[in-house]
PDB file of N, CA and C in Angstrom:
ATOM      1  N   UNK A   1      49.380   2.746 101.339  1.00  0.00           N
ATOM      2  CA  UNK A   1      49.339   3.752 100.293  1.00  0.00           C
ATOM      3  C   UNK A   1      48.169   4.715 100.511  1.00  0.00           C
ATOM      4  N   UNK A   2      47.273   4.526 101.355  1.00  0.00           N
ATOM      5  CA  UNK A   2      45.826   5.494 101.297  1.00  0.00           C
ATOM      6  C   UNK A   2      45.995   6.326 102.071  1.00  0.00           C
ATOM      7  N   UNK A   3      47.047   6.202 102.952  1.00  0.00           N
ATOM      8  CA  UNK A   3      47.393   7.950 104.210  1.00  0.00           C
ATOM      9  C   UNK A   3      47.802   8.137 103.283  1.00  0.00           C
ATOM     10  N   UNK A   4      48.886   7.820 102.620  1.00  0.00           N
ATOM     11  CA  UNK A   4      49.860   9.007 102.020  1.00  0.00           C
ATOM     12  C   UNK A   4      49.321   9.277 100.586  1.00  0.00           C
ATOM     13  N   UNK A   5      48.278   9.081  99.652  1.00  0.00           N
ATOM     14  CA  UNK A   5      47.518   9.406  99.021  1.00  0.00           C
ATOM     15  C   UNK A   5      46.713  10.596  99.474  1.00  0.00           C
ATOM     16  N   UNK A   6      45.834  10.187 100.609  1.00  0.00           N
ATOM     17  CA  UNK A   6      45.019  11.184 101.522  1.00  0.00           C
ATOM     18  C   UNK A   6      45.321  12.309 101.849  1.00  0.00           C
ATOM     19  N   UNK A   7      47.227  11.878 102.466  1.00  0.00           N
ATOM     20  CA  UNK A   7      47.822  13.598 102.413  1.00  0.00           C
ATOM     21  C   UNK A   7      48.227  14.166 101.459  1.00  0.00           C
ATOM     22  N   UNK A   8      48.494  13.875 100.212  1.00  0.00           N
ATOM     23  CA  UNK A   8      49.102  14.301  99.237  1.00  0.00           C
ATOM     24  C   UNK A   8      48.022  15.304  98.747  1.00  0.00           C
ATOM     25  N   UNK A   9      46.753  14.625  99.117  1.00  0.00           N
ATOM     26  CA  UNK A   9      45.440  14.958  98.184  1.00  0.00           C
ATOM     27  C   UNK A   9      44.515  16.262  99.113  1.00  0.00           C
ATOM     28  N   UNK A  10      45.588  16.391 100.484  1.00  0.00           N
ATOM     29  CA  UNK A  10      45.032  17.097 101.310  1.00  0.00           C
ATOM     30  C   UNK A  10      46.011  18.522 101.305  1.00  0.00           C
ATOM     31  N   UNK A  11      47.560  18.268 100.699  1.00  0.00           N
ATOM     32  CA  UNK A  11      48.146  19.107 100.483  1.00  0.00           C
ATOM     33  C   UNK A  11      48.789  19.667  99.330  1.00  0.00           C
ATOM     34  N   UNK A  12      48.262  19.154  98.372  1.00  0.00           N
ATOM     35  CA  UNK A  12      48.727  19.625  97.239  1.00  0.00           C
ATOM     36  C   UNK A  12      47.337  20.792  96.656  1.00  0.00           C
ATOM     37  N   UNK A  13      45.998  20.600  97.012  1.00  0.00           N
ATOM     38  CA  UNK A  13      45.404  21.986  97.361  1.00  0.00           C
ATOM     39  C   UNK A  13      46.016  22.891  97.842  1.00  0.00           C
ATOM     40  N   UNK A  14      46.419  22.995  99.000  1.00  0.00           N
ATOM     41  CA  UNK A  14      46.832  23.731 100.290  1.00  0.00           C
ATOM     42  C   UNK A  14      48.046  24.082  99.652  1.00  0.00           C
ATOM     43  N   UNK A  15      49.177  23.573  99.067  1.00  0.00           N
ATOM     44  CA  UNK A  15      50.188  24.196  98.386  1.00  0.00           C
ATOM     45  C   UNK A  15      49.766  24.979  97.195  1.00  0.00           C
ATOM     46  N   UNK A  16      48.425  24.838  96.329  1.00  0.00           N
ATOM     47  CA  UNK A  16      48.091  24.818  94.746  1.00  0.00           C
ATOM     48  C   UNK A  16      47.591  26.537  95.468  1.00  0.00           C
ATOM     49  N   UNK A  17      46.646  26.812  96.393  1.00  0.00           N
ATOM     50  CA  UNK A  17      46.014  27.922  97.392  1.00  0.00           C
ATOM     51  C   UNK A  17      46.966  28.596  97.983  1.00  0.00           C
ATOM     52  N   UNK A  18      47.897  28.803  98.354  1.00  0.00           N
ATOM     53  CA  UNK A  18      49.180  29.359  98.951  1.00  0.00           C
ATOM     54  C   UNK A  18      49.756  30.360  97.499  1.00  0.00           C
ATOM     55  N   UNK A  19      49.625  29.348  96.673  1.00  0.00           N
ATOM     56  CA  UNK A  19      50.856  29.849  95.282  1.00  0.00           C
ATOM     57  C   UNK A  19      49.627  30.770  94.556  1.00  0.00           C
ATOM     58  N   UNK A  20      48.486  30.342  94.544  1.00  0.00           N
ATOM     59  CA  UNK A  20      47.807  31.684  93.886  1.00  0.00           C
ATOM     60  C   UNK A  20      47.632  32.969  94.775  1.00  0.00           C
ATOM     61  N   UNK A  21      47.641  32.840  96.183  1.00  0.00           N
ATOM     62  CA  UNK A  21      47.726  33.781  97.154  1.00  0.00           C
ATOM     63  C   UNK A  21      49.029  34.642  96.939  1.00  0.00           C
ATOM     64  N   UNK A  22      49.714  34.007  96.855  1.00  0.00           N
ATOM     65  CA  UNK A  22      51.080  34.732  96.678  1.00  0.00           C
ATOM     66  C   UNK A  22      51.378  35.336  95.385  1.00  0.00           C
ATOM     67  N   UNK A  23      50.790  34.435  94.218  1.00  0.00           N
ATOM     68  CA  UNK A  23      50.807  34.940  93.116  1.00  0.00           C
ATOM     69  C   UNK A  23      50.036  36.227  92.958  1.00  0.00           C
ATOM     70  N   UNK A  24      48.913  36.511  92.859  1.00  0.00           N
ATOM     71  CA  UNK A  24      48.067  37.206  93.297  1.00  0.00           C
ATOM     72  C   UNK A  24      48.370  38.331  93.651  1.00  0.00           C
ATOM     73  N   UNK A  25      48.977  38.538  94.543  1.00  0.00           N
ATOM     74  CA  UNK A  25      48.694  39.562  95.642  1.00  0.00           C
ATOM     75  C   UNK A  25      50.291  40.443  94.728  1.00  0.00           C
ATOM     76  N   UNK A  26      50.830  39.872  94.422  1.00  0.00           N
ATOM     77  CA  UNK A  26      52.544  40.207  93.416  1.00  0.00           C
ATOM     78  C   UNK A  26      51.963  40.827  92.569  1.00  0.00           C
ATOM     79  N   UNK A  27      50.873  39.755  91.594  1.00  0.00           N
ATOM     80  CA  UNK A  27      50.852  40.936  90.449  1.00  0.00           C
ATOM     81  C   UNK A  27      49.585  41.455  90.567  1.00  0.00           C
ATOM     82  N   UNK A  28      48.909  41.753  91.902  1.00  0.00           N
ATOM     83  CA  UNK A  28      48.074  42.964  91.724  1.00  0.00           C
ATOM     84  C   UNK A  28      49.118  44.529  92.423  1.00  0.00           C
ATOM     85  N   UNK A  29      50.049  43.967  92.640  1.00  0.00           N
ATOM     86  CA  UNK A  29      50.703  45.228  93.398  1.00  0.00           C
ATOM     87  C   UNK A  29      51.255  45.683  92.334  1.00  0.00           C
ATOM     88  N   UNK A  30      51.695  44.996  90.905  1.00  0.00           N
ATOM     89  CA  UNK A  30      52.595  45.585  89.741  1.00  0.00           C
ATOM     90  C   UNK A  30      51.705  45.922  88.456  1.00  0.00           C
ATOM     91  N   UNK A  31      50.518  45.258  88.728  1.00  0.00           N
ATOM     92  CA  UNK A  31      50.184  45.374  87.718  1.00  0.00           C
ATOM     93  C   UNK A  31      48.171  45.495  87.928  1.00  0.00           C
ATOM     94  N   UNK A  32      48.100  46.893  87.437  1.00  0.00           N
ATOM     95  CA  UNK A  32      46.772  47.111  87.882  1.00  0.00           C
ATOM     96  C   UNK A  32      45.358  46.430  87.407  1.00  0.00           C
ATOM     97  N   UNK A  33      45.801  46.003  86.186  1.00  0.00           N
ATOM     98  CA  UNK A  33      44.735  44.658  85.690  1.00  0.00           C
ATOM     99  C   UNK A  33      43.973  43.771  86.573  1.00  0.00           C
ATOM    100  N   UNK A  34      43.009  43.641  87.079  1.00  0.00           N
ATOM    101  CA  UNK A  34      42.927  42.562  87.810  1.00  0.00           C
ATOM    102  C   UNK A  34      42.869  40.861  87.095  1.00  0.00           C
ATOM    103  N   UNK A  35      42.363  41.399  86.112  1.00  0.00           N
ATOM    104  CA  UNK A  35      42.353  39.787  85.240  1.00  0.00           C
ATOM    105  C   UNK A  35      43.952  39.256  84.775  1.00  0.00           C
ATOM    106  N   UNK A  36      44.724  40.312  84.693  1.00  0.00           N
ATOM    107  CA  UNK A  36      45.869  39.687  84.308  1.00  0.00           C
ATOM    108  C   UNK A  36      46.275  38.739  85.724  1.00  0.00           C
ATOM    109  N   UNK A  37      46.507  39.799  86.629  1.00  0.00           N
ATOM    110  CA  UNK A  37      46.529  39.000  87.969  1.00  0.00           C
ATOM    111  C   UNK A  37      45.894  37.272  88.351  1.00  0.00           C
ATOM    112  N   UNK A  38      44.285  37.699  88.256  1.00  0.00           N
ATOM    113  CA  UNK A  38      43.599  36.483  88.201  1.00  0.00           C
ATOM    114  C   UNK A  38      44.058  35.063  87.627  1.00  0.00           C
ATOM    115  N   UNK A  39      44.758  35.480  85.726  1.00  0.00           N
ATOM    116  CA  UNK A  39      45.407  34.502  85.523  1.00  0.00           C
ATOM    117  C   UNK A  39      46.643  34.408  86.004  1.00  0.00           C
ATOM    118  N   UNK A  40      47.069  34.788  86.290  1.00  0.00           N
ATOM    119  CA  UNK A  40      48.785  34.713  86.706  1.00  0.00           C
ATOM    120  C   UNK A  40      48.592  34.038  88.160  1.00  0.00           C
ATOM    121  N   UNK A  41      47.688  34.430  89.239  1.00  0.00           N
ATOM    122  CA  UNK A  41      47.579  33.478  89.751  1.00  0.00           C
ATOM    123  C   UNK A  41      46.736  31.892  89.947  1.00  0.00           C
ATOM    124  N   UNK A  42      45.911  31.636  89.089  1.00  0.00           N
ATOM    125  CA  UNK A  42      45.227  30.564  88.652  1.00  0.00           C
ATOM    126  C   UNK A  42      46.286  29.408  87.535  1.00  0.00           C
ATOM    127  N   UNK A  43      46.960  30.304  86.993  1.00  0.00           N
ATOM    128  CA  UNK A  43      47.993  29.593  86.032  1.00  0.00           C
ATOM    129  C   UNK A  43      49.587  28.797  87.211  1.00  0.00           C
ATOM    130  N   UNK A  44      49.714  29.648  88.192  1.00  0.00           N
ATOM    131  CA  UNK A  44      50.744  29.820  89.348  1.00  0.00           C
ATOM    132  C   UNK A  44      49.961  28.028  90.084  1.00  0.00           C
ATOM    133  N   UNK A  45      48.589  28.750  90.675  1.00  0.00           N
ATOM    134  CA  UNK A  45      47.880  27.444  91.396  1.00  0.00           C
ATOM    135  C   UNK A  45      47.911  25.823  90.679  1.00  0.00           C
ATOM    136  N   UNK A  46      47.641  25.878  89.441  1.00  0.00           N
ATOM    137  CA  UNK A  46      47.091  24.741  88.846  1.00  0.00           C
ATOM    138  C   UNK A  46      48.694  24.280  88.599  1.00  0.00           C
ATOM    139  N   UNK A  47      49.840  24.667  88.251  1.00  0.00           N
ATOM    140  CA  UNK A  47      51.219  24.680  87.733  1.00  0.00           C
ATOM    141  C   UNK A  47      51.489  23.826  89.323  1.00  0.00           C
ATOM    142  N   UNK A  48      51.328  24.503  90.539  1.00  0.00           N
ATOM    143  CA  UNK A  48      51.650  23.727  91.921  1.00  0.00           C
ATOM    144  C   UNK A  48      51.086  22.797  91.985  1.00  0.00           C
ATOM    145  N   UNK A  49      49.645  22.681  91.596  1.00  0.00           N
ATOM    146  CA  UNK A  49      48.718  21.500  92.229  1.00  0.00           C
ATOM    147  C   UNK A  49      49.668  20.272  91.573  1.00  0.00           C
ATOM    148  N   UNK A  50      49.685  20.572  90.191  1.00  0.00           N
ATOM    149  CA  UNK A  50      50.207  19.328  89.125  1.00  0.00           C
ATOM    150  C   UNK A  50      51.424  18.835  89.898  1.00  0.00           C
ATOM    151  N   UNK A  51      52.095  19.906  89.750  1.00  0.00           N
ATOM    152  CA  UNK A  51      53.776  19.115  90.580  1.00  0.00           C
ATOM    153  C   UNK A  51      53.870  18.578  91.744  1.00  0.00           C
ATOM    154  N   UNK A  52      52.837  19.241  92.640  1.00  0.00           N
ATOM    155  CA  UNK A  52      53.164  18.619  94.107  1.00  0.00           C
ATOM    156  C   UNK A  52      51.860  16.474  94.068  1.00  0.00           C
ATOM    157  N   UNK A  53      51.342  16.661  93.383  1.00  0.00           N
ATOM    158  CA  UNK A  53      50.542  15.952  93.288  1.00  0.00           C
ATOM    159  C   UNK A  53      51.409  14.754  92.683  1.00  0.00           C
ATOM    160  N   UNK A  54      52.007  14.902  91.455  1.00  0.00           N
ATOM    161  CA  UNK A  54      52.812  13.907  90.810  1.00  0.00           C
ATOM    162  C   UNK A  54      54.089  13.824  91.497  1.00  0.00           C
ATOM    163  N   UNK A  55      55.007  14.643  92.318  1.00  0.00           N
ATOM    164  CA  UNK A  55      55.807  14.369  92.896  1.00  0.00           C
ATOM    165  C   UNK A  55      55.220  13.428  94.244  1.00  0.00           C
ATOM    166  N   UNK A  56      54.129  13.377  94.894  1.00  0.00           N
ATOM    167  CA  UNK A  56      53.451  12.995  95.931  1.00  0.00           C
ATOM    168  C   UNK A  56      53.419  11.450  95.428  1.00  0.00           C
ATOM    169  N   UNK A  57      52.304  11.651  94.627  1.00  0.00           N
ATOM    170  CA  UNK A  57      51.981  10.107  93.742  1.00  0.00           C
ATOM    171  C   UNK A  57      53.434   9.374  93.482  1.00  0.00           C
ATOM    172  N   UNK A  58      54.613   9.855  92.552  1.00  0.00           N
ATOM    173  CA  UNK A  58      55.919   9.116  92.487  1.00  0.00           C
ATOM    174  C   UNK A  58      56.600   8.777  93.551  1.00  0.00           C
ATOM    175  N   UNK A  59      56.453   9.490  94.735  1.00  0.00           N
ATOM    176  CA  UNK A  59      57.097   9.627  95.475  1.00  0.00           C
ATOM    177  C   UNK A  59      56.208   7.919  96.703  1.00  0.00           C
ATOM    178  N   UNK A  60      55.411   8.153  96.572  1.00  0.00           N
ATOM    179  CA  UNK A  60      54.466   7.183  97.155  1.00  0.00           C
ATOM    180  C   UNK A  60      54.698   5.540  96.604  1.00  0.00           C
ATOM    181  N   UNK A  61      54.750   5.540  95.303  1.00  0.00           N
ATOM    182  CA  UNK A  61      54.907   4.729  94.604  1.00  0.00           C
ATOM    183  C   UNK A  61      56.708   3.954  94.603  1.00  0.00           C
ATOM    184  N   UNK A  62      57.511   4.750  94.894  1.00  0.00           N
ATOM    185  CA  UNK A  62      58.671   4.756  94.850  1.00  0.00           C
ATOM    186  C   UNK A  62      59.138   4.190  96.461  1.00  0.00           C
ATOM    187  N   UNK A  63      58.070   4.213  97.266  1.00  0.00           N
ATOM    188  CA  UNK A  63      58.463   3.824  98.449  1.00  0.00           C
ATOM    189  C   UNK A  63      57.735   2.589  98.631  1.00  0.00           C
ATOM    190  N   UNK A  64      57.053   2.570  97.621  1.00  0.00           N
ATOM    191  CA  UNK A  64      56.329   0.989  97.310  1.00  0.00           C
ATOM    192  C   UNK A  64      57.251   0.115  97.000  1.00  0.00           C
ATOM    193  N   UNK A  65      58.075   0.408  96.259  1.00  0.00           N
ATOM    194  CA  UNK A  65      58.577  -0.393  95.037  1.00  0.00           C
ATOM    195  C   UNK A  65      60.149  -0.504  96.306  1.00  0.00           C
ATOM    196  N   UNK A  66      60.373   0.222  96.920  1.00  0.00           N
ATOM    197  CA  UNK A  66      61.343  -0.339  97.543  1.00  0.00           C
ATOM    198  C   UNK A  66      60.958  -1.230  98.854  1.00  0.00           C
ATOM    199  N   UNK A  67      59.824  -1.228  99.312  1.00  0.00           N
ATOM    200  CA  UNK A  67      59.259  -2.035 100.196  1.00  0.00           C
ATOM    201  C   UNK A  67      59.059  -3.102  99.965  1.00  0.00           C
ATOM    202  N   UNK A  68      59.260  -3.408  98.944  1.00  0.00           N
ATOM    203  CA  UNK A  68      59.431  -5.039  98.298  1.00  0.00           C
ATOM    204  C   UNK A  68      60.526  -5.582  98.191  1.00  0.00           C
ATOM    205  N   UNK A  69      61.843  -4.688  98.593  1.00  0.00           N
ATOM    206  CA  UNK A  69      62.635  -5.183  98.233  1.00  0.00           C
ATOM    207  C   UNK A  69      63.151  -5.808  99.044  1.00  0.00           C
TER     208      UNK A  69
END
């Protein structure tokens, strides 16, 4: 369980950093605010980190639980 913890924990940044990059860069091109932007992509990042992290963790856990079987 500690690699695949390790990577989860190594890429669910790296996915959470991608999605505000992308977010970001969208709504500074539509929208001249920079703070709106800022949140839209900080709200985008933290929204990825959560999902890829708990899909990682279930997903980890789920291959536990059949390794017993």
């Amino acid at each position: 369980m500690s690699i695949a913890l390790v990577l989860s924990l190594i890429f669910s940044p790296l996915a959470a950093m991608m999605a505000f990059l992308i977010t970001y860069d969208d709504y500074r091109r539509h929208f001249p605010e920079r703070g709106r932007a800022l949140r839209a992509g900080f709200e985008a990042a933290a929204l990825t980190f959560a999902v890829f992290l708990l899909l990682s963790v279930g997903a980890i856990l789920l291959m536990e639980r059949m390794a017993k079987w």
